[in-house]
N, C-alpha and C. Protein backbone atom coordinates (compact mmCIF):
# COMPACT_ATOMS: atom_id res chain seq x y z
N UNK A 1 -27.14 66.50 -25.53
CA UNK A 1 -27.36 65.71 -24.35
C UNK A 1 -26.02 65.35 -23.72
N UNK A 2 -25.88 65.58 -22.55
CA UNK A 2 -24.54 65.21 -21.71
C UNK A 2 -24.68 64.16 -21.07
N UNK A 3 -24.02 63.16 -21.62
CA UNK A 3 -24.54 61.58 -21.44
C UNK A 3 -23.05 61.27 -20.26
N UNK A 4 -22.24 61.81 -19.98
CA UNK A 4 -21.16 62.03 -19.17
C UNK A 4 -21.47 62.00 -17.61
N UNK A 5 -20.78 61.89 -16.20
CA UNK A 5 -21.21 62.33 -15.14
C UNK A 5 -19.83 63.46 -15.31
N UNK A 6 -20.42 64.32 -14.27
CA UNK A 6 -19.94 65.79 -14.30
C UNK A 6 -18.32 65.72 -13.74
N UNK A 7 -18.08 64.87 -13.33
CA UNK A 7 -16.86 63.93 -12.49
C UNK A 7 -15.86 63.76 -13.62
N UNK A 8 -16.09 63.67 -14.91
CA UNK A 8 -15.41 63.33 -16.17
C UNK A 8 -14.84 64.93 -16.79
N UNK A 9 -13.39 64.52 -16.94
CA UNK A 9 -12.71 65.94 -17.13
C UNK A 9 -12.47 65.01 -18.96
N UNK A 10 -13.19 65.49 -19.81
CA UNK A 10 -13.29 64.93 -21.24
C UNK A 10 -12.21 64.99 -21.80
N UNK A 11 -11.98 66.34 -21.35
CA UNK A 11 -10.57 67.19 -22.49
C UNK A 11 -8.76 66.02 -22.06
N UNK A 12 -9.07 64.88 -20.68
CA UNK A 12 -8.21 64.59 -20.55
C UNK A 12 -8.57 62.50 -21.39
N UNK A 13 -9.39 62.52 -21.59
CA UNK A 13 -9.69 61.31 -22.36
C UNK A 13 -9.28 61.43 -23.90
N UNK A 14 -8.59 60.35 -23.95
CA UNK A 14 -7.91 60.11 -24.78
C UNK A 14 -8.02 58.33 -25.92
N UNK A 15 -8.78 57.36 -25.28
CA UNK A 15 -9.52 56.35 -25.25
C UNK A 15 -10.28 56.19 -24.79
N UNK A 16 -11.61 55.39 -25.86
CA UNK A 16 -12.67 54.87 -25.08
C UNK A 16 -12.73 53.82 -25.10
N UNK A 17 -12.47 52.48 -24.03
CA UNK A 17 -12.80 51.19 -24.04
C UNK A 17 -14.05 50.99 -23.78
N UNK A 18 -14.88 50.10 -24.44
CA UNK A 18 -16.20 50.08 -24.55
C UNK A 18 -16.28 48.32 -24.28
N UNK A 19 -16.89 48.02 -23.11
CA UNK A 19 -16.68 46.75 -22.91
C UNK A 19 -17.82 45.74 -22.51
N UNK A 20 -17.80 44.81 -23.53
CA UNK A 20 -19.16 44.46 -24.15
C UNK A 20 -19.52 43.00 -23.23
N UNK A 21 -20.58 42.43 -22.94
CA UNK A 21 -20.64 41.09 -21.56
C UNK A 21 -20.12 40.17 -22.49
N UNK A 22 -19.62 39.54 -23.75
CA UNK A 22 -19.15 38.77 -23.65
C UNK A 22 -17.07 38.87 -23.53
N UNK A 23 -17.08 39.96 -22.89
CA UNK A 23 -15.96 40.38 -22.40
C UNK A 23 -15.02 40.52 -23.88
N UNK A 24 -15.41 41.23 -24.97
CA UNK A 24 -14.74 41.80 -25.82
C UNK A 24 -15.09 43.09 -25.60
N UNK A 25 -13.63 43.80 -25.98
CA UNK A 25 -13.45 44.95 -25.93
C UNK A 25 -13.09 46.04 -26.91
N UNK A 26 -14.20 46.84 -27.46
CA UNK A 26 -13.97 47.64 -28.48
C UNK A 26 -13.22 48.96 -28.12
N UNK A 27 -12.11 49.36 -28.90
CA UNK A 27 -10.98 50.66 -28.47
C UNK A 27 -11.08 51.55 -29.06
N UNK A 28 -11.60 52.73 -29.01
CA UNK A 28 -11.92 54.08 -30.09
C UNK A 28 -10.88 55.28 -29.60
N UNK A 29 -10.02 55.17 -30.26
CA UNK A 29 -9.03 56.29 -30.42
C UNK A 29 -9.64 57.57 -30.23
N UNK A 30 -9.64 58.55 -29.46
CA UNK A 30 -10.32 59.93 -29.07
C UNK A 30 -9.80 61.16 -29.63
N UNK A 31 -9.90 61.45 -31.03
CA UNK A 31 -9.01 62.88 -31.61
C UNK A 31 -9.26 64.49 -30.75
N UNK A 32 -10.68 64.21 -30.78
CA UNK A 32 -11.04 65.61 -29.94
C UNK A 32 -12.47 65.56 -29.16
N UNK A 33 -13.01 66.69 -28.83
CA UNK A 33 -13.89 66.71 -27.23
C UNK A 33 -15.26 66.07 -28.66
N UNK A 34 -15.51 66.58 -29.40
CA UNK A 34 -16.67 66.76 -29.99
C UNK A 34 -16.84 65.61 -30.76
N UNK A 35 -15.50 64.13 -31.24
CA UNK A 35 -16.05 63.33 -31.14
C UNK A 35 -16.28 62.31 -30.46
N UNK A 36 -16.15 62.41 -29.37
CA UNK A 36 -16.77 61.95 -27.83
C UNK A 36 -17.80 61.88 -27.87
N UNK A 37 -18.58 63.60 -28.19
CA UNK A 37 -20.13 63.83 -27.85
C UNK A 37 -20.90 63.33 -28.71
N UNK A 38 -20.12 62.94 -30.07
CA UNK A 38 -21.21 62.52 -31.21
C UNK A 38 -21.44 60.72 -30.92
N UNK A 39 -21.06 60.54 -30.11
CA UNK A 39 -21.02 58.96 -29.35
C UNK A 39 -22.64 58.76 -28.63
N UNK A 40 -23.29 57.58 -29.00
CA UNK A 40 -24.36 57.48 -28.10
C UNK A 40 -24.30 56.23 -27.63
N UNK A 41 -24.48 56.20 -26.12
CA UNK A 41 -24.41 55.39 -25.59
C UNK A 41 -25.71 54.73 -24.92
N UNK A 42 -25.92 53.45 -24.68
CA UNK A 42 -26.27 52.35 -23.35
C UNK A 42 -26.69 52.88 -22.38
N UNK A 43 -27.24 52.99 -21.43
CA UNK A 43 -27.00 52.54 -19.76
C UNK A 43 -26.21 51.84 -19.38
N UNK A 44 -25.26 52.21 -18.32
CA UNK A 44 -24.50 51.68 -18.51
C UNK A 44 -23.21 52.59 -17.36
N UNK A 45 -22.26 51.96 -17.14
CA UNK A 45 -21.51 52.85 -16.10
C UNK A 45 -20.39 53.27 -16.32
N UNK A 46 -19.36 54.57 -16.11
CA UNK A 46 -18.10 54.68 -16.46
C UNK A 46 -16.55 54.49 -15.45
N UNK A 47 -16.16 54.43 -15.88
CA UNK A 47 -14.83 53.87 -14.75
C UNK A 47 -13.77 54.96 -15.71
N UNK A 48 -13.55 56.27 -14.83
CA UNK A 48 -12.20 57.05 -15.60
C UNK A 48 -11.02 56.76 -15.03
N UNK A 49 -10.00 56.79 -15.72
CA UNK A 49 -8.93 56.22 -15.45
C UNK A 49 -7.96 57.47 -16.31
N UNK A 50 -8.83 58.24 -16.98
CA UNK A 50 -7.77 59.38 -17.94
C UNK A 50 -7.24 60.17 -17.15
N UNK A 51 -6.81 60.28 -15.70
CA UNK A 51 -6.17 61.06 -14.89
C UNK A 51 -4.81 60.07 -15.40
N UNK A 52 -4.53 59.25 -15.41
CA UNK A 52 -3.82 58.16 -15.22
C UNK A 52 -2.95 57.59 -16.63
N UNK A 53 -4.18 57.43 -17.71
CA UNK A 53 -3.78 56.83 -18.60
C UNK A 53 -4.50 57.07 -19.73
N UNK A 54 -4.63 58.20 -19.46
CA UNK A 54 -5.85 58.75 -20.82
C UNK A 54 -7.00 57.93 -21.28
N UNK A 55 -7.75 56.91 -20.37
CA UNK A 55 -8.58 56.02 -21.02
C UNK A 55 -10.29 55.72 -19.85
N UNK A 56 -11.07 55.81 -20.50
CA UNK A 56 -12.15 56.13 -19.88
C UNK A 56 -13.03 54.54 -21.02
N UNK A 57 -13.33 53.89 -19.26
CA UNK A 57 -14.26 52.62 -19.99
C UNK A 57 -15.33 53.05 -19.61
N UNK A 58 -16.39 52.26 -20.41
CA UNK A 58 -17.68 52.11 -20.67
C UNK A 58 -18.17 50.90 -20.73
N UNK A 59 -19.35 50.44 -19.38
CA UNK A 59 -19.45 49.20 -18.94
C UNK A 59 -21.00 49.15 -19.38
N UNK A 60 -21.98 48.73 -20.71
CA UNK A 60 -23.31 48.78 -20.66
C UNK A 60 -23.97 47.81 -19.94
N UNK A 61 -25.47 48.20 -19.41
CA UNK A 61 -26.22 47.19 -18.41
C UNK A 61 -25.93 46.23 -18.40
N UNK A 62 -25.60 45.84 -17.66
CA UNK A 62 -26.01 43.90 -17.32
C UNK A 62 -24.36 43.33 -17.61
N UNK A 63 -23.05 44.74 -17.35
CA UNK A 63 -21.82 44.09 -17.61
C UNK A 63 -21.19 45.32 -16.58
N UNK A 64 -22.01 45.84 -15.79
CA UNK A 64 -21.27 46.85 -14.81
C UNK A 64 -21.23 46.40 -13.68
C-alpha cells in the first residue's frame, strides 16, 4: 500500500517527524526506502521538507 502522495521523492527522506496533538514529537531516523514502507500510518497530512533538510513530518487527524 502506498500510503505516500506521489509528490514525495522517498529516496530523499532522511527523517520522519511524527507529530502528535499534544505537540510531542517523535524522530525516526530513516536508514533506507523499505523502512519507510514498513511504517503504518493515521490519516493524517505530510509537510516535505527533504528537498531541504532531509525531513518529512507527519501531522495525524485532528493535529493537521
Amino acid at each position: 500500500m502506498n500510503f505516500l502522495p506521489n509528490t514525495i521523492d522517498i529516496s530523499k527522506v532522511q527523517t520522519l517527524l511524527y507529530h502528535f496533538p499534544d505537540g510531542q514529537v517523535l524522530r525516526l531516523e530513516i536508514k533506507d526506502i523499505e523502512q519507510l514502507a514498513t511504517l503504518k500510518f493515521e490519516i493524517g497530512r505530510f509537510c516535505d521538507t527533504s528537498d531541504i533538510n532531509g525531513i518529512l513530518h507527519f501531522y495525524p487527524h485532528g493535529n493537521s
